[in-house]
Protein backbone atom coordinates (compact mmCIF):
# COMPACT_ATOMS: atom_id res chain seq x y z
CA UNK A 1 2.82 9.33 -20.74
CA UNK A 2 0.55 12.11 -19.21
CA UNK A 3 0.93 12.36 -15.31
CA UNK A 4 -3.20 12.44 -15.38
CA UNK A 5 -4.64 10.42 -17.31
CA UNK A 6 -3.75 7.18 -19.68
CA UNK A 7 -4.67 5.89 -23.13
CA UNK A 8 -5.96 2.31 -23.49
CA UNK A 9 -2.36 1.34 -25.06
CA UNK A 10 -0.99 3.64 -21.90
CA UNK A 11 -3.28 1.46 -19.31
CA UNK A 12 -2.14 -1.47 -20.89
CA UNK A 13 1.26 -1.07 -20.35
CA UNK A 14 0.92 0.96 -17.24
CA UNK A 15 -0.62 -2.74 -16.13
CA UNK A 16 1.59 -5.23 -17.66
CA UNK A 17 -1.70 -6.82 -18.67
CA UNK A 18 -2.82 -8.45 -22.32
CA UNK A 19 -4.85 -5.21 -24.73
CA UNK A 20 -7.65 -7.93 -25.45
CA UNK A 21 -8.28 -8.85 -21.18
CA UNK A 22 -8.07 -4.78 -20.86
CA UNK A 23 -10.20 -4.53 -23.36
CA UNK A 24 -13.34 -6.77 -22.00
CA UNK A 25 -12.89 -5.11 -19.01
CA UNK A 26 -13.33 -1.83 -19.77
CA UNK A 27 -16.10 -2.38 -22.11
CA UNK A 28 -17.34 -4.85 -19.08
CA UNK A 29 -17.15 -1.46 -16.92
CA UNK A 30 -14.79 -2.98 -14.86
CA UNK A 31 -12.28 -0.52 -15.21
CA UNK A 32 -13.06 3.02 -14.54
CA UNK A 33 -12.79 5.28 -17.89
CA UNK A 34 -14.06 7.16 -20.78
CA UNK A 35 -14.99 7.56 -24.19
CA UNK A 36 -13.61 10.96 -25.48
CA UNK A 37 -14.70 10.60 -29.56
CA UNK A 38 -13.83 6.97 -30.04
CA UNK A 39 -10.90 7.20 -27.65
CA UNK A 40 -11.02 5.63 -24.11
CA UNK A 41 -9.17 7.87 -21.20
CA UNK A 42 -8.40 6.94 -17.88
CA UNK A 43 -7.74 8.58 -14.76
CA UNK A 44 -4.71 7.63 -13.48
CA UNK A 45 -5.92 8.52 -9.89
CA UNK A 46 -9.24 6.38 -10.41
CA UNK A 47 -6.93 3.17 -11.97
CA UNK A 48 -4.89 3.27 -8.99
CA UNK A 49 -7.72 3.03 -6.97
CA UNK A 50 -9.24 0.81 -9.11
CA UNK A 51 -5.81 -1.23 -8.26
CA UNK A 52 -6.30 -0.95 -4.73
CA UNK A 53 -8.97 -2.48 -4.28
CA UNK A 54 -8.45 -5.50 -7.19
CA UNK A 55 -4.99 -6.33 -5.76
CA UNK A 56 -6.98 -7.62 -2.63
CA UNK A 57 -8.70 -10.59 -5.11
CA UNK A 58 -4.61 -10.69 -6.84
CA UNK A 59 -3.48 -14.30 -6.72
CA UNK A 60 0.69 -14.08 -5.42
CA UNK A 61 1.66 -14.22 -8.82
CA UNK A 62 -0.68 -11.53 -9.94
CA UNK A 63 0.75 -9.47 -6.84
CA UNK A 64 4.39 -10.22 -8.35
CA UNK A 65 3.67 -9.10 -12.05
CA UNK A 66 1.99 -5.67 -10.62
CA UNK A 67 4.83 -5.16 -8.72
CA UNK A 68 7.06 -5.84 -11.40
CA UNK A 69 5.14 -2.94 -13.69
CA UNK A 70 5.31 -0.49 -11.14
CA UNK A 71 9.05 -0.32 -10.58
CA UNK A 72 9.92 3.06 -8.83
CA UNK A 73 13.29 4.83 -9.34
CA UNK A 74 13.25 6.03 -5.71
CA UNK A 75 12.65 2.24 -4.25
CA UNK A 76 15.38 -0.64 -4.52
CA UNK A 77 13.62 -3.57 -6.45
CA UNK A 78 15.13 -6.05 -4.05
CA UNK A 79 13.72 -4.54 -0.75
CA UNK A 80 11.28 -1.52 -1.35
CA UNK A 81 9.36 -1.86 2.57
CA UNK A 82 13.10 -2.55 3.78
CA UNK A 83 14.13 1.04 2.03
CA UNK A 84 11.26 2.95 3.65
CA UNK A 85 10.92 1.42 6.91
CA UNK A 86 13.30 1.62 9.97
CA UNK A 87 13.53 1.48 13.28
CA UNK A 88 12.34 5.33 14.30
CA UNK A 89 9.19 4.86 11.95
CA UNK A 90 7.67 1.72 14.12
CA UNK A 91 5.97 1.25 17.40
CA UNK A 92 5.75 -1.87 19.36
CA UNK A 93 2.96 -1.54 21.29
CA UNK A 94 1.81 1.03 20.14
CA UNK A 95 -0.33 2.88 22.75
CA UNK A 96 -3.45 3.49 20.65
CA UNK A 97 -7.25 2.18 20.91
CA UNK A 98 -9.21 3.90 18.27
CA UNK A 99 -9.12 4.26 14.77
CA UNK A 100 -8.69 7.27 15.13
CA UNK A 101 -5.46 7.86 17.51
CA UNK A 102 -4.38 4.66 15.39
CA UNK A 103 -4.04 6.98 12.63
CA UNK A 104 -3.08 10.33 14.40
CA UNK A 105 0.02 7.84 16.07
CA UNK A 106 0.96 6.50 12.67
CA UNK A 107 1.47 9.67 11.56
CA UNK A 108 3.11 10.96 13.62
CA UNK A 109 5.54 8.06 14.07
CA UNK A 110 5.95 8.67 10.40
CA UNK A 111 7.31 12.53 11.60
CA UNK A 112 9.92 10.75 13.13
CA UNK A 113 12.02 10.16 9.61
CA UNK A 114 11.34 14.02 8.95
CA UNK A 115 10.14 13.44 5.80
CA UNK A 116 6.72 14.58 6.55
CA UNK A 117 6.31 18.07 5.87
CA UNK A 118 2.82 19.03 6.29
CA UNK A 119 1.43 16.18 9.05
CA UNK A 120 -2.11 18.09 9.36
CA UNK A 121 -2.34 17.42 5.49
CA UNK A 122 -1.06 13.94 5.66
CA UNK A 123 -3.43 13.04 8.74
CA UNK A 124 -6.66 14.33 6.93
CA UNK A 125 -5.77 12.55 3.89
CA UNK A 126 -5.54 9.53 5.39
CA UNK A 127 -8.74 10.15 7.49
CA UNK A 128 -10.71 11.18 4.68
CA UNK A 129 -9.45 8.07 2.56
CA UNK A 130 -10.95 5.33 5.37
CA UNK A 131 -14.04 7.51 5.10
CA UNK A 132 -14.43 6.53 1.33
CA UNK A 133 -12.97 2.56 2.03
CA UNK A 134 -11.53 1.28 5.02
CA UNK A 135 -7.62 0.27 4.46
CA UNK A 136 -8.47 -2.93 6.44
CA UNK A 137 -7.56 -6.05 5.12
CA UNK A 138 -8.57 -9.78 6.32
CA UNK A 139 -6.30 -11.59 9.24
CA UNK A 140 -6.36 -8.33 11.37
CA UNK A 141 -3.96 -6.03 9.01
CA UNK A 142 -4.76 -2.54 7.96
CA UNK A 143 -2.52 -0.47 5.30
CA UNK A 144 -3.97 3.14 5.72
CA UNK A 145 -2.74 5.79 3.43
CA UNK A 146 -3.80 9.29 1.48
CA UNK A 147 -6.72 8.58 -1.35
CA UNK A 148 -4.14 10.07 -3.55
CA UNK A 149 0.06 10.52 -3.41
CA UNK A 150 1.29 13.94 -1.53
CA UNK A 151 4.14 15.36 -3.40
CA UNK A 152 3.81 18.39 -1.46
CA UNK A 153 3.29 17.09 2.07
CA UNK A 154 6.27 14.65 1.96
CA UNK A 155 9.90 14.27 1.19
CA UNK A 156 11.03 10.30 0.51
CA UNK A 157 8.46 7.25 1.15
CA UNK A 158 7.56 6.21 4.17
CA UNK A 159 6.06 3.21 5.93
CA UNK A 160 4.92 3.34 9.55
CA UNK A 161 4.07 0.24 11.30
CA UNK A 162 2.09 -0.14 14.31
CA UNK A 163 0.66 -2.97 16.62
CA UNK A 164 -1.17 -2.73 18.85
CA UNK A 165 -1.11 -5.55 21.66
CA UNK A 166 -5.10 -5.55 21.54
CA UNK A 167 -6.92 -5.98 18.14
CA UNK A 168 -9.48 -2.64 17.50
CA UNK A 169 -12.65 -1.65 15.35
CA UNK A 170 -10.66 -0.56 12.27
CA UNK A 171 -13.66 -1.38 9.72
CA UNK A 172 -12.32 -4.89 9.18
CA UNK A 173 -13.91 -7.36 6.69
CA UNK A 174 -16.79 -8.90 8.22
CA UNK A 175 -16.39 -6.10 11.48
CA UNK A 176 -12.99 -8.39 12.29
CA UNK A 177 -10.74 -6.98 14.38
CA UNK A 178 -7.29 -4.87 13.75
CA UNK A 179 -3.98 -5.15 15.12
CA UNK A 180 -1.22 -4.60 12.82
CA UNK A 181 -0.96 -1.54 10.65
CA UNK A 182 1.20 -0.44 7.77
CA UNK A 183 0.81 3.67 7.08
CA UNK A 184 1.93 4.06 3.99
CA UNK A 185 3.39 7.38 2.54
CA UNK A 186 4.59 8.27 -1.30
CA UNK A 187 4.95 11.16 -3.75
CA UNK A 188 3.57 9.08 -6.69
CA UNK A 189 1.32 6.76 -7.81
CA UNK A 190 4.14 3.80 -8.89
CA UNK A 191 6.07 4.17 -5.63
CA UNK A 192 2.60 3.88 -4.26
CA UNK A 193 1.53 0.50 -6.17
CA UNK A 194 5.13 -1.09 -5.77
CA UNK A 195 5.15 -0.61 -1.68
CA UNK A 196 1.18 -1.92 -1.53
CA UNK A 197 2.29 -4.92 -4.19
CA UNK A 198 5.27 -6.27 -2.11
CA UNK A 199 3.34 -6.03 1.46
CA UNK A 200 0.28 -7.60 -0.08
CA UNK A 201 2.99 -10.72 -1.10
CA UNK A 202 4.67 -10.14 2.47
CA UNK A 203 1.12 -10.81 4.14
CA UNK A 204 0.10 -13.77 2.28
CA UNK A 205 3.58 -15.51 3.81
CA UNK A 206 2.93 -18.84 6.13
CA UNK A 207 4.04 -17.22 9.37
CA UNK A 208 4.46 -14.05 8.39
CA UNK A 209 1.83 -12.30 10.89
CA UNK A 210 2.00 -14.85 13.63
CA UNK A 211 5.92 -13.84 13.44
CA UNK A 212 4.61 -10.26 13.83
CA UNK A 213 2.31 -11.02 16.84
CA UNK A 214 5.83 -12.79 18.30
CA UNK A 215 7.53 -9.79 17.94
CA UNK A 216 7.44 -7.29 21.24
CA UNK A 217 9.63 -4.52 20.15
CA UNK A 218 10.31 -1.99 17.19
CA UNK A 219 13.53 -4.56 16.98
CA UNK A 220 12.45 -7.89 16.75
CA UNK A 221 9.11 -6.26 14.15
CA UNK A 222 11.79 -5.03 11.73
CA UNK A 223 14.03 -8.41 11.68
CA UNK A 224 10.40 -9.94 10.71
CA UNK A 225 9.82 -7.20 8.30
CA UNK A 226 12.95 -7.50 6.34
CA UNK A 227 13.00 -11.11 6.89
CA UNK A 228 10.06 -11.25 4.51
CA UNK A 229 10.71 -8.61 1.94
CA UNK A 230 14.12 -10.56 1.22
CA UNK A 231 11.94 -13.97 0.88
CA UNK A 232 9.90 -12.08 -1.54
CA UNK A 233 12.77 -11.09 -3.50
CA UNK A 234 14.51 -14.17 -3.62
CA UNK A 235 11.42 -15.74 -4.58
CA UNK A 236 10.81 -13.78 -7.49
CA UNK A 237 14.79 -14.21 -8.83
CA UNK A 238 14.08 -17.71 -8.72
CA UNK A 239 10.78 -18.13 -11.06
């Protein structure tokens, strides 16, 4: 399969979704493509931003089968955000009160795994991203990342998680407020997809963000954090 681009028998594997559905949908111009001859190509980096934005609407079991179709050799199946995520890459508080320092303070937390090679590159990635759609989600989360993966700017994935003890402009849905925020780092577009499928299942968990708002330390954040990818997990083994 070409690193760049996708054929419609490409796309619909590279979604796990039925040819016909993919079909409508393109011709719908619901899905971003097009027609080279009587071919359809995609853009892989348009699809998964495309996906980015769709997964929002996802149902949990819609979350669960784009997870499943975006399996990454460098994540563990069973706990991907557990992999990426420790104690050295989260804050609790963290001391920021603009969207901006929000952002300059994930990354840099994110330094703290040294995995992040070029952190001017990273930083205005992720700036210029919330400049074409803010990364904010309902309930007061935000997952910021780079527009596209940066195979050159970091080593392994990352996640960097933030929260702040008072909720912020962050360009939240309806102008809602922002407290808790997930950075997240990869190389490629699948590790990318898997890490945003499993923390948009995480979020939708009863309790899962009041738990979060509990939690007063980097310590108690994680236990929450891993808590929830291992429900996840076992939740999926058993359906």
């Amino acid at each position: 399969m070409s690193h760049e681009t996708f054929t419609l028998d490409e796309l619909v594997q590279h979604l796990g979704r039925n040819r016909r559905e993919i079909e409508k949908l393109v011709q719908r111009g619901r899905i971003p493509g097009r027609k080279v001859g009587d071919d359809w190509v995609f853009s892989q980096a348009e699809i998964t931003q495309w996906l980015e934005q769709e997964m929002r609407e996802f149902s949990d079991p819609e979350l669960a089968h784009l997870e499943v179709n975006q399996q990454s050799v460098e994540l563990d199946s069973e706990s991907p955000v557990s992999q990426v995520i420790t104690l050295e890459t989260m804050e609790v508080p963290l001391q920021a009160r603009t969207k901006r320092s929000v952002l300059e303070s994930l990354v840099e937390i994110a330094g703290r795994s040294w995995q992040v090679w070029e952190p001017a590159t990273v930083l205005k990635a992720v700036q210029d991203r919330e400049e074409v759609m803010p990364t904010s989600f309902e309930k007061g989360v935000a997952i910021p990342h780079p527009r596209n993966p940066l195979p050159d700017a970091i080593g392994q994935p990352i996640i960097a998680y933030g929260r702040t003890f008072n909720s912020i402009p962050f360009g939240g849905y309806k102008g809602g407020m922002t407290d808790l925020f997930f950075l997240v780092l990869s190389r490629d577009a699948t590790t990318h997809l898997h890490l945003l499928a499993r923390l948009g299942q995480m979020i939708r968990l009863p309790d899962f963000l009041t738990q979060l708002r509990e939690a007063d330390d980097p310590q108690s954040s994680l236990a929450v954090i891993q808590a929830a990818d291992e429900e996840i997990s076992q939740r999926g083994s058993q359906s």
